[in-house]
N, C-alpha and C. Protein backbone atom coordinates (compact mmCIF):
# COMPACT_ATOMS: atom_id res chain seq x y z
N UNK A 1 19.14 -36.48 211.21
CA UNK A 1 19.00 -35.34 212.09
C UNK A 1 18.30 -34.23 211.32
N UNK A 2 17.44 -33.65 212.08
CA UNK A 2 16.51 -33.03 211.29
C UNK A 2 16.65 -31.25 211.64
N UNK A 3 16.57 -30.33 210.55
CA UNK A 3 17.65 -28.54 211.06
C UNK A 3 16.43 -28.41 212.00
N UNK A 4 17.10 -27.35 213.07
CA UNK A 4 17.06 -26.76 214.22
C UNK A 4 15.77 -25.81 213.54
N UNK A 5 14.52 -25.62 214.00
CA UNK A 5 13.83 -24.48 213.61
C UNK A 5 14.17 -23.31 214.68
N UNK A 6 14.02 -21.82 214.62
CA UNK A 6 14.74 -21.04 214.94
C UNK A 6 13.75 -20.11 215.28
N UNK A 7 12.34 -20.25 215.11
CA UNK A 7 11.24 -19.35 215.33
C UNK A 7 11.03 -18.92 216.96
N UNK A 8 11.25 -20.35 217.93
CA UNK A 8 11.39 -19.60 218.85
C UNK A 8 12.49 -18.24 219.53
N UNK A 9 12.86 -18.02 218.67
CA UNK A 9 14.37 -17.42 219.25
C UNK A 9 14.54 -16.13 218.12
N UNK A 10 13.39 -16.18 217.71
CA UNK A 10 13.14 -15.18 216.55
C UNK A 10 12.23 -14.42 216.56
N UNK A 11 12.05 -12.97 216.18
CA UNK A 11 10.77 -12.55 215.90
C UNK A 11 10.02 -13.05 214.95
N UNK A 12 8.39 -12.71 214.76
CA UNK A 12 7.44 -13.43 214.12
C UNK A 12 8.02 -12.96 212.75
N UNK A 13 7.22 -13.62 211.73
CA UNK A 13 7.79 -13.55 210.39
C UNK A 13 7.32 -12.16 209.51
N UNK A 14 6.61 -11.70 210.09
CA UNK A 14 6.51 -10.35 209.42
C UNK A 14 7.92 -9.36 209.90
N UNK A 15 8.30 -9.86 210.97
CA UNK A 15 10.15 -8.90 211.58
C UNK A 15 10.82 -9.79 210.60
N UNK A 16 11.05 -10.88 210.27
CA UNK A 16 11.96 -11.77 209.91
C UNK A 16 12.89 -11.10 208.72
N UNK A 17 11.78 -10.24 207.44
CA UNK A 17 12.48 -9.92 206.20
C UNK A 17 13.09 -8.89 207.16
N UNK A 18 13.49 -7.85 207.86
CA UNK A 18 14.19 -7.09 207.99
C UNK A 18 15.55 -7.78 208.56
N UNK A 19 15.43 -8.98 208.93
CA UNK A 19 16.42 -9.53 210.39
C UNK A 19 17.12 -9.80 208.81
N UNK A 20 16.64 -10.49 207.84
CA UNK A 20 17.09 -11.54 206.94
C UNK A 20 17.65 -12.76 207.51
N UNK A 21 19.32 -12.84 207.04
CA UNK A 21 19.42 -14.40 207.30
C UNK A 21 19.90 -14.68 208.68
N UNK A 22 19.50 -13.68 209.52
CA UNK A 22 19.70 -14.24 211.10
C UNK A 22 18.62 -14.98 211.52
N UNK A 23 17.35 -15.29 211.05
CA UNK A 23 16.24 -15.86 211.64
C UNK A 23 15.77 -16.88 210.35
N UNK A 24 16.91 -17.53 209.44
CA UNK A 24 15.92 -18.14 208.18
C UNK A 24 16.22 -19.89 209.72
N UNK A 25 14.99 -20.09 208.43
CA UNK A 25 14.36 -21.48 209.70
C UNK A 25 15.61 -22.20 209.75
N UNK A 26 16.76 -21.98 209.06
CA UNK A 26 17.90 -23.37 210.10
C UNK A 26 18.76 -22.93 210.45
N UNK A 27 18.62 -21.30 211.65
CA UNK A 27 19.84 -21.02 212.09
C UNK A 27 19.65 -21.76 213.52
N UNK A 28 20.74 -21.56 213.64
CA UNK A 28 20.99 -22.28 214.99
C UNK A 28 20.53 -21.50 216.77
N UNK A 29 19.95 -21.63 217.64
CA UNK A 29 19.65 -21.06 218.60
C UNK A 29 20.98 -20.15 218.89
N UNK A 30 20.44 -18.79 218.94
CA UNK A 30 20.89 -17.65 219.41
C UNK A 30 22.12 -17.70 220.71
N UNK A 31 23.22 -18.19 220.86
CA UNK A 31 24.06 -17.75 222.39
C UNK A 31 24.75 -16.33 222.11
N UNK A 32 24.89 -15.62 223.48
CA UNK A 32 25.48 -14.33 223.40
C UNK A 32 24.58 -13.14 223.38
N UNK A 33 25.27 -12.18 222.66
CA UNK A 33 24.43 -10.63 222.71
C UNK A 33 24.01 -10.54 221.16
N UNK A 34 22.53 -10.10 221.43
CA UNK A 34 21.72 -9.90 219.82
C UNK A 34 22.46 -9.16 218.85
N UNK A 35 22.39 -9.12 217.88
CA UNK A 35 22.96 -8.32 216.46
C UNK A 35 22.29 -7.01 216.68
N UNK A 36 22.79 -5.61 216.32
CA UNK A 36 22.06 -4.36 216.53
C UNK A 36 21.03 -4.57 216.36
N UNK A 37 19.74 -3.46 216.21
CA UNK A 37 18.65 -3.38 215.71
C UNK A 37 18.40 -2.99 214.33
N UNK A 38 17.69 -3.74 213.28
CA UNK A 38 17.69 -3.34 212.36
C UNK A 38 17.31 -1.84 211.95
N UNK A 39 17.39 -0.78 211.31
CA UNK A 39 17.67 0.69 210.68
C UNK A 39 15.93 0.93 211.12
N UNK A 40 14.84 0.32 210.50
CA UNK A 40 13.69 0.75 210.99
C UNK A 40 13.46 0.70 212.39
N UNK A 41 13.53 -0.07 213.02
CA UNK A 41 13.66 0.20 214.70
C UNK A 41 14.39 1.32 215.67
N UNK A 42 13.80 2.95 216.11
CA UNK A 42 14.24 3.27 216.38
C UNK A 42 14.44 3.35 218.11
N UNK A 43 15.26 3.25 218.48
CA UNK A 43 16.04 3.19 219.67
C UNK A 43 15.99 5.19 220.82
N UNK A 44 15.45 4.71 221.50
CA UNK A 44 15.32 6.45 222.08
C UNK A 44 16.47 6.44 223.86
N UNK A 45 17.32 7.79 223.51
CA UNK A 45 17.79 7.53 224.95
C UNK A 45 16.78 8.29 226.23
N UNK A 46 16.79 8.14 226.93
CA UNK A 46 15.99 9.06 227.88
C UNK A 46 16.58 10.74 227.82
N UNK A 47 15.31 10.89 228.45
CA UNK A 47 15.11 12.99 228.55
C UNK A 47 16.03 12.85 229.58
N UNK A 48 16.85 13.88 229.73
CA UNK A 48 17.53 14.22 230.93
C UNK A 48 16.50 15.25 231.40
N UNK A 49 16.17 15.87 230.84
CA UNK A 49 15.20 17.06 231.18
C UNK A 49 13.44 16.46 231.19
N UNK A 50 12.83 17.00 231.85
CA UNK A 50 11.20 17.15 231.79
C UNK A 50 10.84 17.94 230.00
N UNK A 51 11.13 18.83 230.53
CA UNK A 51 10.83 19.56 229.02
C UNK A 51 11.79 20.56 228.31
N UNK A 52 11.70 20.84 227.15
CA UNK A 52 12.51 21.53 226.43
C UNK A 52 11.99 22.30 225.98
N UNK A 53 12.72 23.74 225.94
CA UNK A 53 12.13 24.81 225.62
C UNK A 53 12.73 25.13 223.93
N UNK A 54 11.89 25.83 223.36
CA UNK A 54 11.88 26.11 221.71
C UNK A 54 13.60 26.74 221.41
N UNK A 55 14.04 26.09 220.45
CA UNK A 55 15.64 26.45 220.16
C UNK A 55 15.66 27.44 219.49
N UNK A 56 14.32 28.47 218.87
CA UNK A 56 14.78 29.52 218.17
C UNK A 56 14.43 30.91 219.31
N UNK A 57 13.97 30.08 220.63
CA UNK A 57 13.97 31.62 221.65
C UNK A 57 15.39 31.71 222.75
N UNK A 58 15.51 32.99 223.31
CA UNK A 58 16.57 33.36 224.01
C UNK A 58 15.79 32.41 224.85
N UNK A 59 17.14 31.70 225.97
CA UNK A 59 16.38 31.25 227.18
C UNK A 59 17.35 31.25 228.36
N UNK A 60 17.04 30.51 229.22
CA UNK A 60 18.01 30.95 230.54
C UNK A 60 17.57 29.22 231.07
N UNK A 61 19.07 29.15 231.81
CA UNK A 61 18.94 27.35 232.35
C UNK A 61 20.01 27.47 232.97
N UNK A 62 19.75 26.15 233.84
CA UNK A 62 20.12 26.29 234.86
C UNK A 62 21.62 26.24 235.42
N UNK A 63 22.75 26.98 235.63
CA UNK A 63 24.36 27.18 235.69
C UNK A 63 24.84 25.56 235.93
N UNK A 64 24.00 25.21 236.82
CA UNK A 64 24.66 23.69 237.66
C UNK A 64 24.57 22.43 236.70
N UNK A 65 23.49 22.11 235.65
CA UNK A 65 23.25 21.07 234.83
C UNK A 65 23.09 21.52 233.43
N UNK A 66 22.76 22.72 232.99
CA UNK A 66 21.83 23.15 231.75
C UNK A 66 20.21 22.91 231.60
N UNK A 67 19.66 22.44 232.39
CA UNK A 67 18.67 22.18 232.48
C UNK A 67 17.81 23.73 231.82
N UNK A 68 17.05 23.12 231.19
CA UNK A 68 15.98 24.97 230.39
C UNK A 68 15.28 25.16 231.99
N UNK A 69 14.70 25.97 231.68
CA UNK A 69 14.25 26.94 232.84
C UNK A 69 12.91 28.15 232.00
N UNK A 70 13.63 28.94 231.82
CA UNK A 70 12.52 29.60 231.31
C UNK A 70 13.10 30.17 229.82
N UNK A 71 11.96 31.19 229.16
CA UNK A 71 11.98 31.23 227.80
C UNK A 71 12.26 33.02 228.26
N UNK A 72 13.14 33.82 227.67
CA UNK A 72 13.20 35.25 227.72
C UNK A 72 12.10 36.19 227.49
N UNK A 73 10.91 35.38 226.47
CA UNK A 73 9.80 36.20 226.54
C UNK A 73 8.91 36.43 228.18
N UNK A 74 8.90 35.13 229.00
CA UNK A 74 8.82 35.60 230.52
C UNK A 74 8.66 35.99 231.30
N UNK A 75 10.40 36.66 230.97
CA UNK A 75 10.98 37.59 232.12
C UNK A 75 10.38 38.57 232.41
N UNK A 76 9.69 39.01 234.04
CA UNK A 76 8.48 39.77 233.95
C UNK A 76 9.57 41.41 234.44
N UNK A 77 10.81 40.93 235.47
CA UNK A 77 11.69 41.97 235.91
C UNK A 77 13.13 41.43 235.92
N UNK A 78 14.16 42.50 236.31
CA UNK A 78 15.73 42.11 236.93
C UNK A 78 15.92 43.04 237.65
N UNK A 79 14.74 43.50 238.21
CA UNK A 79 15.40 43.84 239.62
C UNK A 79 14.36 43.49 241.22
N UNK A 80 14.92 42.61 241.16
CA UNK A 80 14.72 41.82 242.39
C UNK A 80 16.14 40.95 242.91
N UNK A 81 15.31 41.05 244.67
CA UNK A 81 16.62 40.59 245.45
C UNK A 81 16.31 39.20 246.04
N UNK A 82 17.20 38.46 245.92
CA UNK A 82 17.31 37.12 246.16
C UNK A 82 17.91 36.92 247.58
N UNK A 83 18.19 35.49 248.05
CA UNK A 83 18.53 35.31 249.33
C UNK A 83 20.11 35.55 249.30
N UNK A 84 20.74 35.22 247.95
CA UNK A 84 22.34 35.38 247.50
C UNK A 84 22.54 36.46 246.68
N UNK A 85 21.64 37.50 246.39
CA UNK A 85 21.68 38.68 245.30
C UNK A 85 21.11 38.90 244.28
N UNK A 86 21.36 39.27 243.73
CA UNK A 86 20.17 39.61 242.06
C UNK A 86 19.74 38.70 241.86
N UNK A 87 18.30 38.94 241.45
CA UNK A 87 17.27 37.78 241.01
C UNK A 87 16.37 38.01 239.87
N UNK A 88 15.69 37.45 239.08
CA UNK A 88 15.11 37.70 237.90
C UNK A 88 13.20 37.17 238.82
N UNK A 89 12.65 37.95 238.03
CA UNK A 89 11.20 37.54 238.49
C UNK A 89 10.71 36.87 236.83
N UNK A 90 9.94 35.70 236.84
CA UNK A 90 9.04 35.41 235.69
C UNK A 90 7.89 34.74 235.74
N UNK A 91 6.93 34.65 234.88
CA UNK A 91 5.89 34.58 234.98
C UNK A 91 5.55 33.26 234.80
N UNK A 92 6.71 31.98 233.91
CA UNK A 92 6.07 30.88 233.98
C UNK A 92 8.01 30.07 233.93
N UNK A 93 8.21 29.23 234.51
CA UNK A 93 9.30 28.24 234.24
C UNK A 93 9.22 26.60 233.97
N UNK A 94 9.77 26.27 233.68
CA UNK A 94 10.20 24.56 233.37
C UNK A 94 10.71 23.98 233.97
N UNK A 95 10.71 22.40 234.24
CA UNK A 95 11.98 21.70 235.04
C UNK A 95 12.37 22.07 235.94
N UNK A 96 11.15 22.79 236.99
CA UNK A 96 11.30 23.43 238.84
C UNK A 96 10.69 22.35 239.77
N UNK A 97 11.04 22.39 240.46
CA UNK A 97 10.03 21.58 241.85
C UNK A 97 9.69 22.53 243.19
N UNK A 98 8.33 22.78 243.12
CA UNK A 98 8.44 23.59 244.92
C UNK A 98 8.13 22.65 245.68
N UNK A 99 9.01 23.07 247.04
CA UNK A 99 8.57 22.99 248.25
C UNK A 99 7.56 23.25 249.02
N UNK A 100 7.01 23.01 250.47
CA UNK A 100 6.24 23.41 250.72
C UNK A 100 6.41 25.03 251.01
N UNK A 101 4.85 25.53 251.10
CA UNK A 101 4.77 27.00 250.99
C UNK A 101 5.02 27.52 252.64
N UNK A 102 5.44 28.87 252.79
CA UNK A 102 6.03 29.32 254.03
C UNK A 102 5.82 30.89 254.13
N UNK A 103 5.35 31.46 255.04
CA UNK A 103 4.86 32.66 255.31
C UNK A 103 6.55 33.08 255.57
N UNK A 104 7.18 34.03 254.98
CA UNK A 104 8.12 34.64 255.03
C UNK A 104 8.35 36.02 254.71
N UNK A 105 8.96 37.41 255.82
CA UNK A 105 9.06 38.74 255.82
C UNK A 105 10.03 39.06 254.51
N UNK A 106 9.44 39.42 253.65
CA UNK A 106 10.93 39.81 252.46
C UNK A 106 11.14 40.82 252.64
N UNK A 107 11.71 41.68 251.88
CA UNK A 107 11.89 43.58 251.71
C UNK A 107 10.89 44.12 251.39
N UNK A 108 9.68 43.16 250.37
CA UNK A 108 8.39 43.87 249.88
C UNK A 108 7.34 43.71 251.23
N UNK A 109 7.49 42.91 252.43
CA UNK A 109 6.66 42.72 253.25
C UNK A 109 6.40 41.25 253.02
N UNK A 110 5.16 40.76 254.15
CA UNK A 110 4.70 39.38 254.27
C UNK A 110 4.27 38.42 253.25
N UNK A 111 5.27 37.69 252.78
CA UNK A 111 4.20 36.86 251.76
C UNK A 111 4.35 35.34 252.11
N UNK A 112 4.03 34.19 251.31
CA UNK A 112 3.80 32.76 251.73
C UNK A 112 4.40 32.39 250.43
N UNK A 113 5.54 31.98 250.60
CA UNK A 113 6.40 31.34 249.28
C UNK A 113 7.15 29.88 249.63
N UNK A 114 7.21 29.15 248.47
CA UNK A 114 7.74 27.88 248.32
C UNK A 114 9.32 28.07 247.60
N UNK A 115 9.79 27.42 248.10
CA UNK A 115 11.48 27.31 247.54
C UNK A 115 11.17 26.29 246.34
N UNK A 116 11.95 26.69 245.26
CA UNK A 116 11.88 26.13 243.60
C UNK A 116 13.24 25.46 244.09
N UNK A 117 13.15 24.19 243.11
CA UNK A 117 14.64 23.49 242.63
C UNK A 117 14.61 22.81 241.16
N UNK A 118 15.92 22.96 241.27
CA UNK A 118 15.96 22.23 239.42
C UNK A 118 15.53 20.92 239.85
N UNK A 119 14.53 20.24 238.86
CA UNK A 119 14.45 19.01 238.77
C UNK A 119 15.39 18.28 238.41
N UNK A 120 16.49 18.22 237.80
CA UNK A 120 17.59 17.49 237.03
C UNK A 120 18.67 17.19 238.28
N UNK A 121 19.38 18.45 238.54
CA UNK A 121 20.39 18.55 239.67
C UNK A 121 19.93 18.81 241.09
N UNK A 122 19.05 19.42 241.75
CA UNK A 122 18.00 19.01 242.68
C UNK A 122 18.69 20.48 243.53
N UNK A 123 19.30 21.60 242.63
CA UNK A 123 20.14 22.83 243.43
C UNK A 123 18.46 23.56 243.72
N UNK A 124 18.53 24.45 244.80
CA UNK A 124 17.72 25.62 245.06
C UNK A 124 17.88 26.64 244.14
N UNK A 125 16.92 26.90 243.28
CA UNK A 125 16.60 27.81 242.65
C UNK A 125 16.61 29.38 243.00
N UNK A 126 15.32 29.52 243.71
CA UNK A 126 14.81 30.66 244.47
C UNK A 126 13.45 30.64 245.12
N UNK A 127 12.13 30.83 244.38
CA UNK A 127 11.13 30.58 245.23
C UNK A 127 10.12 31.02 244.20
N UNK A 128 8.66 30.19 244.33
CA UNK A 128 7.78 30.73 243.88
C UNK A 128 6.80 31.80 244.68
N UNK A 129 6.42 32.79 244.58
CA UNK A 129 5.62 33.31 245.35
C UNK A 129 3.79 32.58 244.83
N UNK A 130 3.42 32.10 246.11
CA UNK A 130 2.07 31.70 246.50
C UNK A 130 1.16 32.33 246.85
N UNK A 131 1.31 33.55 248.12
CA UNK A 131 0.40 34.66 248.02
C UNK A 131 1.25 35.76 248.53
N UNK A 132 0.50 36.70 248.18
CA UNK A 132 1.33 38.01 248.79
C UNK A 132 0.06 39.01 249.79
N UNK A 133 0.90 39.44 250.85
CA UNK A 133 -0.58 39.89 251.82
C UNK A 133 -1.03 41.49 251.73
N UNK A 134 0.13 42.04 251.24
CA UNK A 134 -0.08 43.82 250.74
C UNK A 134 -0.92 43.41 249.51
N UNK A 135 -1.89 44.44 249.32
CA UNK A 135 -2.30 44.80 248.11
C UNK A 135 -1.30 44.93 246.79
N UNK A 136 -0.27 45.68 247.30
CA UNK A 136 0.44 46.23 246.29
C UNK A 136 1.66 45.26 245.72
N UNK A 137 0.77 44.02 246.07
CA UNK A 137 2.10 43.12 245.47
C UNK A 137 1.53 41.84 245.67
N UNK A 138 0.07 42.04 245.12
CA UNK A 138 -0.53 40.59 244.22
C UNK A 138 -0.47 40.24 243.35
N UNK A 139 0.34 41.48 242.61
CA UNK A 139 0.87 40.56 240.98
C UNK A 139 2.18 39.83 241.26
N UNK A 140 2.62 39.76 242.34
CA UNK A 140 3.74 38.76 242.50
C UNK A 140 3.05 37.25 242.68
N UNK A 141 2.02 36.71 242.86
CA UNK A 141 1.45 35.44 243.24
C UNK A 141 1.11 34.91 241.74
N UNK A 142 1.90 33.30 242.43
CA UNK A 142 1.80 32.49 240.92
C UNK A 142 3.07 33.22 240.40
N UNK A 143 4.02 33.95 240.22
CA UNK A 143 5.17 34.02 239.58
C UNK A 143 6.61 33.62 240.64
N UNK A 144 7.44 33.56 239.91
CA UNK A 144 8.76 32.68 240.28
C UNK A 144 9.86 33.79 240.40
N UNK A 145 10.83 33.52 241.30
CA UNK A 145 12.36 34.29 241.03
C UNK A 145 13.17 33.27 241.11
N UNK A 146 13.81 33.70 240.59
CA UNK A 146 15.62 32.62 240.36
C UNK A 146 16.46 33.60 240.09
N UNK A 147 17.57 32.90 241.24
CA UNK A 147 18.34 33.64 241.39
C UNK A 147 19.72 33.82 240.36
N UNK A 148 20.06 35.06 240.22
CA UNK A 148 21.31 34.54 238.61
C UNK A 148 22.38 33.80 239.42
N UNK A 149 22.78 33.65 240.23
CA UNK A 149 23.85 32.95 240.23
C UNK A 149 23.77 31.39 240.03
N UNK A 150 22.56 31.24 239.92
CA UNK A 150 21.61 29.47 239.48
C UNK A 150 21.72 29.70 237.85
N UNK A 151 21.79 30.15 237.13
CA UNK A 151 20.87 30.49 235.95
C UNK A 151 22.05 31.05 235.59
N UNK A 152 22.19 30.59 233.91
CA UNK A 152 22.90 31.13 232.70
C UNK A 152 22.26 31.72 231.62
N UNK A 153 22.46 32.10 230.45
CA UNK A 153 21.91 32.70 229.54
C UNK A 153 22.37 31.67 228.59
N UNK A 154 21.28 31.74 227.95
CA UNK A 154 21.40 30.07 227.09
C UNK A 154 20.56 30.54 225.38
N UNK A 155 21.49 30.00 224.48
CA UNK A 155 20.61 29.85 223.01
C UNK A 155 20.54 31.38 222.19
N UNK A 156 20.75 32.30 221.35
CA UNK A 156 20.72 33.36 221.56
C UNK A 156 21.02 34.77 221.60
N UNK A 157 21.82 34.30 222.44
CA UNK A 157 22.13 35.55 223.16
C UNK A 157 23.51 36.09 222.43
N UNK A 158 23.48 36.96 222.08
CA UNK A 158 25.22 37.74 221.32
C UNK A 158 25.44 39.14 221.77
């Protein structure tokens, strides 16, 4: 009877020196669950998040998951009003999804805004503004509000 070669059931022989004597040519075919991965093979778990924001800035994320959100440099105001109360205005965020856009009367007058949600936990944010129809409030287009009761203060902050 002649030993079992083991190459099929093995990686090629340049993996082999790391496996060592789990793959020398007379082990026996593999039954069951593989041996870990050897130390050079690294193993990644998935992002819960899209992106991550820098750990040495203040930031703000989201109350419901932690999800990042935006970076404190940003924050363009805090005083704005939301559909549930105080709201933060900023100029760029992370890990949002809009909706479609919607001509809606606010307190500043007519504008066309999309409802934001966390990508992670899928809560309503607040809204991006898309256009604004007064003159006096086209620097609101292309920026975001979120509302604080969505949003924590995260990384920071003392």
């Amino acid at each position: 009877m002649s030993p079992r070669r083991a190459s099929r059931h093995c990686p090629p022989p340049n993996a082999r020196q790391a496996l060592g004597s789990l793959c020398s040519p007379w082990a026996a075919p593999r039954v069951g669950p593989l041996p870990p991965a050897p130390a050079m093979v690294r193993i990644s778990k998935p992002k819960t998040f899209q992106a991550y924001l820098d750990d040495c800035h203040r930031r703000y994320s989201c109350a419901h998951c932690r999800a990042h959100l935006a970076n404190h440099d940003d924050l363009i105001s805090k005083s704005f009003q939301g559909s549930q109360g105080r709201a933060y205005l900023f100029n760029s965020v992370v890990n949002v999804g809009c909706g479609p856009a919607e001509e809606r009367v606010l307190l500043t007058g007519l504008h066309a805004v999309a409802d934001i949600h966390c990508e992670n936990c899928k809560t309503t944010l607040g809204w991006k503004y898309e256009q604004a129809f007064e003159s006096s409030q086209k620097y609101k287009e292309g920026k975001y509000i979120i509302e604080l009761n969505h949003m924590i203060k995260d990384n920071g902050w003392d």
